[in-house]
C-alpha atoms as a PDB file:
ATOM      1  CA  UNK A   1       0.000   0.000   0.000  1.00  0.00           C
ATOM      2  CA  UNK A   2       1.891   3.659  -0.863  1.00  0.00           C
ATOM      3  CA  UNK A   3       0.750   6.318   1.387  1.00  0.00           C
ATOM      4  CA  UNK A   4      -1.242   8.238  -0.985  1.00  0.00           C
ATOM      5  CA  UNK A   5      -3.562   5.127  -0.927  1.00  0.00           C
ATOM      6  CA  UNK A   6      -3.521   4.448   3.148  1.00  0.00           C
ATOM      7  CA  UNK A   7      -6.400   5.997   5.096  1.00  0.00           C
ATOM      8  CA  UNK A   8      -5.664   9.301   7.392  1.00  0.00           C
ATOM      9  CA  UNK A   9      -6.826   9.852  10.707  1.00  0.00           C
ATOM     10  CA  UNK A  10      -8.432  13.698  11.035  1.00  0.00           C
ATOM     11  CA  UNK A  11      -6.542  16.126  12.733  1.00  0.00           C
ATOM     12  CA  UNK A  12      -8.522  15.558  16.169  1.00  0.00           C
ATOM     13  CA  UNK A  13      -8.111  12.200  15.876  1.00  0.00           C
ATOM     14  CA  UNK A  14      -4.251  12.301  15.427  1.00  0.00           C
ATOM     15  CA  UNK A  15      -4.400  14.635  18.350  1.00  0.00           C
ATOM     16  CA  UNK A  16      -6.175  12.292  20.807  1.00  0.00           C
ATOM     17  CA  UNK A  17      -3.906   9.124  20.093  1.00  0.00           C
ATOM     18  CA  UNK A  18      -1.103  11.052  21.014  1.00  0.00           C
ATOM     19  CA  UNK A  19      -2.170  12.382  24.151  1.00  0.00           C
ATOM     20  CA  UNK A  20      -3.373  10.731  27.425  1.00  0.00           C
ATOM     21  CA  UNK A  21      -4.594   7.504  26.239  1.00  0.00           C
ATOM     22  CA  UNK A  22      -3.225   3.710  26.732  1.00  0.00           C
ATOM     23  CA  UNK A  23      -1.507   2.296  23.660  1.00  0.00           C
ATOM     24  CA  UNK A  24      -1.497  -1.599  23.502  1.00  0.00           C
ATOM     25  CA  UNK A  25       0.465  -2.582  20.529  1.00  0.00           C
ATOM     26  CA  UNK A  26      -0.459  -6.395  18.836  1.00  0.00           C
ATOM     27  CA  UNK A  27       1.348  -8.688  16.816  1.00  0.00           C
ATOM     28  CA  UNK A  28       1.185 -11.938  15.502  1.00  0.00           C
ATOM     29  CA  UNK A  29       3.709 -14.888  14.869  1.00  0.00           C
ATOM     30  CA  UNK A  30       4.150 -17.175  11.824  1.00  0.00           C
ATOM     31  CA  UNK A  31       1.271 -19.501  14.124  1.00  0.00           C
ATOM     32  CA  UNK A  32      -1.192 -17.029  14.554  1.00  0.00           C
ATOM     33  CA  UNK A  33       0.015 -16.506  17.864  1.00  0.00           C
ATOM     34  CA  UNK A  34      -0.762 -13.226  19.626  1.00  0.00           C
ATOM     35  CA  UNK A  35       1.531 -11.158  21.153  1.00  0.00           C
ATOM     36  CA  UNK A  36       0.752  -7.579  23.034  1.00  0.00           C
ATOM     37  CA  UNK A  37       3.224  -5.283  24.893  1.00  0.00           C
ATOM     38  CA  UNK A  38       2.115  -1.071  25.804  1.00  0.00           C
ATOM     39  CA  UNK A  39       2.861   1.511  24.309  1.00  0.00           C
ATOM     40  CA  UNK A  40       5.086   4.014  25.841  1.00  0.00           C
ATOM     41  CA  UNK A  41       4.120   7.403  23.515  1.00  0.00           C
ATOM     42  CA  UNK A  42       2.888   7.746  19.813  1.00  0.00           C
ATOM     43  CA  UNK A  43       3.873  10.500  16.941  1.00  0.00           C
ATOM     44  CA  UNK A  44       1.621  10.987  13.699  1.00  0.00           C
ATOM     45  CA  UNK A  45       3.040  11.678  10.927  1.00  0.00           C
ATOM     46  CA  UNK A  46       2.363  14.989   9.213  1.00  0.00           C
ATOM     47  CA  UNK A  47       0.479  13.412   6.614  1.00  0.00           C
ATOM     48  CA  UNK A  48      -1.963  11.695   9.474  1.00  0.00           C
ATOM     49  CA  UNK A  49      -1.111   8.318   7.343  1.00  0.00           C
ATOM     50  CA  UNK A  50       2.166   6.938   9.312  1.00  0.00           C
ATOM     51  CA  UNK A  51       1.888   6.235  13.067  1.00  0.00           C
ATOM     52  CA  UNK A  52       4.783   5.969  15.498  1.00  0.00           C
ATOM     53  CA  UNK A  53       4.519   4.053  18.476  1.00  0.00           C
ATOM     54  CA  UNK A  54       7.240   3.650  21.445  1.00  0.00           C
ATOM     55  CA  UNK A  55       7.920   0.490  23.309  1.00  0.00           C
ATOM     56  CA  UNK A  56      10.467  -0.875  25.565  1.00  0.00           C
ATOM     57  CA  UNK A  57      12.428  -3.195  23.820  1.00  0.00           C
ATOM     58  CA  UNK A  58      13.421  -5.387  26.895  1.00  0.00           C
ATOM     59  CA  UNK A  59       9.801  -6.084  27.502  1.00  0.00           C
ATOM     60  CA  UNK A  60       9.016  -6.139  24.076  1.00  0.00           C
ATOM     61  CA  UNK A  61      10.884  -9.128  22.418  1.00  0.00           C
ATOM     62  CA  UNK A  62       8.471 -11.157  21.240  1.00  0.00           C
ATOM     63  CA  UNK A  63       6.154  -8.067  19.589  1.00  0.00           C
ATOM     64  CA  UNK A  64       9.594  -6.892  17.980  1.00  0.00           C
ATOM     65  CA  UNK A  65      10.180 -10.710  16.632  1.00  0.00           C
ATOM     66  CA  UNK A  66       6.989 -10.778  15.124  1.00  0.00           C
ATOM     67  CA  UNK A  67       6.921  -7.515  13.731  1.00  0.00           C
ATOM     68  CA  UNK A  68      10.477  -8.421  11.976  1.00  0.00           C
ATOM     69  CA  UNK A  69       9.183 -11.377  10.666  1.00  0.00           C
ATOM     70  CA  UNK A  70       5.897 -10.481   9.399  1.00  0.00           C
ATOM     71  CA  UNK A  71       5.549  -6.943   9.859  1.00  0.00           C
ATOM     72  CA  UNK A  72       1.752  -6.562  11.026  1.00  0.00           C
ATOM     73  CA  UNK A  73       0.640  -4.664  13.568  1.00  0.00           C
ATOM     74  CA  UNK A  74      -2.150  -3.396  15.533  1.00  0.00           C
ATOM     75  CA  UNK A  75      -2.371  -1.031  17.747  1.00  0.00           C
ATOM     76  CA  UNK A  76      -5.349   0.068  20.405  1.00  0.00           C
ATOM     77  CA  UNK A  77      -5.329   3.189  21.912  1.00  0.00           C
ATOM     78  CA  UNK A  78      -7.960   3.849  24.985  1.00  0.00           C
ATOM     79  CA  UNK A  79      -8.566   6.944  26.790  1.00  0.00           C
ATOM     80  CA  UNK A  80      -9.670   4.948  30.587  1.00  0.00           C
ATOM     81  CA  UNK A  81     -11.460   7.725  31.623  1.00  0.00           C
ATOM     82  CA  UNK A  82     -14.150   7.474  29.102  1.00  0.00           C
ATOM     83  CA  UNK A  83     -13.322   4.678  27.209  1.00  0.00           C
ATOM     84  CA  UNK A  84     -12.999   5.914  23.927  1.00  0.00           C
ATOM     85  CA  UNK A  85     -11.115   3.313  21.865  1.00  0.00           C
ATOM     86  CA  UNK A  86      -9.690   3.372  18.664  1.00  0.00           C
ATOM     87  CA  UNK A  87      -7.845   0.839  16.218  1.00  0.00           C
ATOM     88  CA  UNK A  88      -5.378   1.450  13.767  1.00  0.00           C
ATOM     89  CA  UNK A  89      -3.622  -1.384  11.614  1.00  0.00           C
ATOM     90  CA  UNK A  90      -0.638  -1.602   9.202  1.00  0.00           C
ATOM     91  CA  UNK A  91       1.181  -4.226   7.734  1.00  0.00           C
ATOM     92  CA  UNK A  92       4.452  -2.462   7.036  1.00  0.00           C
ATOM     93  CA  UNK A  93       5.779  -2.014  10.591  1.00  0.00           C
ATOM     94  CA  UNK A  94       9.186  -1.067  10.901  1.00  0.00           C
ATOM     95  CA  UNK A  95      11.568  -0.874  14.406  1.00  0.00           C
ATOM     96  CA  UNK A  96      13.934   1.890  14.799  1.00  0.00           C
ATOM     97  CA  UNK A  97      16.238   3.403  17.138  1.00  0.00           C
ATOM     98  CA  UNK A  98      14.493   5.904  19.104  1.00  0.00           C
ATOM     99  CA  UNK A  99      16.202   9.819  19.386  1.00  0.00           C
ATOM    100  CA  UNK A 100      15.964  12.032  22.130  1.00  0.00           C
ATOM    101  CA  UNK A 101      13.139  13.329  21.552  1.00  0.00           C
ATOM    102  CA  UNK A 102      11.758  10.527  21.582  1.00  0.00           C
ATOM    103  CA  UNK A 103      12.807   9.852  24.739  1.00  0.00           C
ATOM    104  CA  UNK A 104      10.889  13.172  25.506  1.00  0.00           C
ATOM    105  CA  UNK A 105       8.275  12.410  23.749  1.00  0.00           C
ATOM    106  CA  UNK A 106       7.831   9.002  26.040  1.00  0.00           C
ATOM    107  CA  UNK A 107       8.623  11.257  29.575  1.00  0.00           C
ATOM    108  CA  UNK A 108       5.033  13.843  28.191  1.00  0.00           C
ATOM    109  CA  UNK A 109       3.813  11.094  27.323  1.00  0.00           C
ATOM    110  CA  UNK A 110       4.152   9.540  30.996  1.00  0.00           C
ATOM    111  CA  UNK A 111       3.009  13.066  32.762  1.00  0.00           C
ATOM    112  CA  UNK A 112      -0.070  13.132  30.668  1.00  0.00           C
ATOM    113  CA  UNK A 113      -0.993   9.212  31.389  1.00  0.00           C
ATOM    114  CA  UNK A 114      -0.318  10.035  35.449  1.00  0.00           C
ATOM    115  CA  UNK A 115      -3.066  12.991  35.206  1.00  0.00           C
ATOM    116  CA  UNK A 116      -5.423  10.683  32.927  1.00  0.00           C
ATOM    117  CA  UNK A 117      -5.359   7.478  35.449  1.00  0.00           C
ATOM    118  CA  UNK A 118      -5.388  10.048  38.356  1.00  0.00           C
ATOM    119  CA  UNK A 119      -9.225  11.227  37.189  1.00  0.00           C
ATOM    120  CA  UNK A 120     -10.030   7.339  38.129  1.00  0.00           C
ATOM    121  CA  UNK A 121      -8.303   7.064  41.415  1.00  0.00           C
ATOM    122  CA  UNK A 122      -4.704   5.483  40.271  1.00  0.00           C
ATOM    123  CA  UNK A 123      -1.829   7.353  42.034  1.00  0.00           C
ATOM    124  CA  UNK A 124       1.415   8.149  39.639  1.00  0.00           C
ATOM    125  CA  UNK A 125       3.639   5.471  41.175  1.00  0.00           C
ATOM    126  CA  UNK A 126       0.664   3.286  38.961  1.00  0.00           C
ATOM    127  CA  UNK A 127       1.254   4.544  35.688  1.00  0.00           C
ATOM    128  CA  UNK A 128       5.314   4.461  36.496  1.00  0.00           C
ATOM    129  CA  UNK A 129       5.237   1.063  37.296  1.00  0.00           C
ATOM    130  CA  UNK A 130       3.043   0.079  34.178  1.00  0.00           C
ATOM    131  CA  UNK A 131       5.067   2.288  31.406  1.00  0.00           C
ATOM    132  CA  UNK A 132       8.390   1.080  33.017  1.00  0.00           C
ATOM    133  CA  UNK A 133      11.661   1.020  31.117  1.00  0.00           C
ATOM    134  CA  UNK A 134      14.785   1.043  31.011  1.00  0.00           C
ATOM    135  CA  UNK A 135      16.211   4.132  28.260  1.00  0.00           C
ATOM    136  CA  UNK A 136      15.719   1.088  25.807  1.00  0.00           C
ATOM    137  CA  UNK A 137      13.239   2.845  23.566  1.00  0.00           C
ATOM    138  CA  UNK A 138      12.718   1.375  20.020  1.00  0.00           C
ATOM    139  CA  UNK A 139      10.138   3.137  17.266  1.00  0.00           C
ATOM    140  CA  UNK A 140       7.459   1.343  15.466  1.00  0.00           C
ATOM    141  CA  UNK A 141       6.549   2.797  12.555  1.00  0.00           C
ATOM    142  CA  UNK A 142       3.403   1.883  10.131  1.00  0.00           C
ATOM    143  CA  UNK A 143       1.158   3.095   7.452  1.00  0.00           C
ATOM    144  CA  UNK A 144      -2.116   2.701   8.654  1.00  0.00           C
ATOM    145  CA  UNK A 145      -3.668   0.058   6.552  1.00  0.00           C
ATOM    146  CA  UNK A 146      -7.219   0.261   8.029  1.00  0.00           C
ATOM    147  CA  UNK A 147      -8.582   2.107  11.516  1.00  0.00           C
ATOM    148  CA  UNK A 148     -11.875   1.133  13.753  1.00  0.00           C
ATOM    149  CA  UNK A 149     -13.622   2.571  15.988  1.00  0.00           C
ATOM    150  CA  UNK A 150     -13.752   0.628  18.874  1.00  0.00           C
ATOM    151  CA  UNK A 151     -15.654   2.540  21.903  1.00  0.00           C
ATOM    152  CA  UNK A 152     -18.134   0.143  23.238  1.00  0.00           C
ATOM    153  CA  UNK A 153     -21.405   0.722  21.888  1.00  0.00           C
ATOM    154  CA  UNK A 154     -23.137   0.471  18.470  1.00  0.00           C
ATOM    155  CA  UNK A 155     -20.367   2.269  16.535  1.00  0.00           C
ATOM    156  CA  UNK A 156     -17.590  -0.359  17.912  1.00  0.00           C
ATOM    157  CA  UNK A 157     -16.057  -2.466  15.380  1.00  0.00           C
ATOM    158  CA  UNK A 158     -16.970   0.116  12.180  1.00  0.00           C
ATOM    159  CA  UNK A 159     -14.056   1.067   9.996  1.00  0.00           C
ATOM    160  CA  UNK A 160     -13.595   4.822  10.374  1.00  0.00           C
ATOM    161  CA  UNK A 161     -14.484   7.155   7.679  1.00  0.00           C
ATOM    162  CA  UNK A 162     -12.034   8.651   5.162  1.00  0.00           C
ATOM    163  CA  UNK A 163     -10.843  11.776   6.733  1.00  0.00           C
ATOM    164  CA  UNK A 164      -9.569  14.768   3.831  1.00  0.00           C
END
């Protein structure tokens, strides 16, 4: 798929996944075999067709395996105060060094997750423990292939609309 082909998010879309919001990133082995690790940040390409996620390598082996081998990804992102989900897909997923700003990117994105999971009663040693890591930081990037909505209700599961 070339980007000019691959679905965008809209701008307040792109905005939301890379604010306060739990990423969970998927992959698969050559069995079918599932594999999930979080996310530690996300960046959106300018475009709004390329998505960068951030995980911690150490933790993240066997999502990083599958991702070289295959390349397909998917990756949930949940806001847990309202539970506002959203899907995004790609089969082109490739790992990366991360920069420092990326490692910036990863310390907002921590600060912003404290104050979301703080609304539900979770104090910040919470989020530290569960976004964890040890300045191992590797990028995952993807074109998105296909996004869902995914907030319980009737609209869950529906492909989102083409955004301009």
């Amino acid at each position: 798929m070339t980007d000019t082909l691959a679905p965008r998010l809209g701008a307040s879309q792109a905005d939301w996944i890379q604010g306060s919001v739990s990423i969970i990133v998927g992959s698969r082995n050559a069995h079918l075999h599932p594999h999930l690790m979080r996310g530690l940040g996300c960046r959106v390409a300018p475009d709004r067709r390329r998505v960068t996620v951030l995980m911690a390598a150490h933790s993240a082996t066997d999502v990083i395996d599958d991702l070289r081998d295959n390349a397909s990804i998917a990756v949930v992102f949940t806001q847990p105060s309202s539970n506002r989900a959203l899907q995004l897909k790609g089969n082109d997923a490739s790992i990366a060094s991360c920069s420092a700003a990326d490692e910036g990117l990863s310390q907002h994105y921590l600060r912003s997750f404290i104050e979301e999971i703080s609304q539900l009663g979770f104090a910040a040693p919470v989020a530290r423990n569960i976004l964890a890591h040890q300045d191992d930081l590797v990028a995952i990037t993807f074109t998105i292939a296909s996004a869902f909505e995914q907030t319980p209700g009737p609209q869950a599961g529906q492909t989102l609309p083409a955004s301009d």
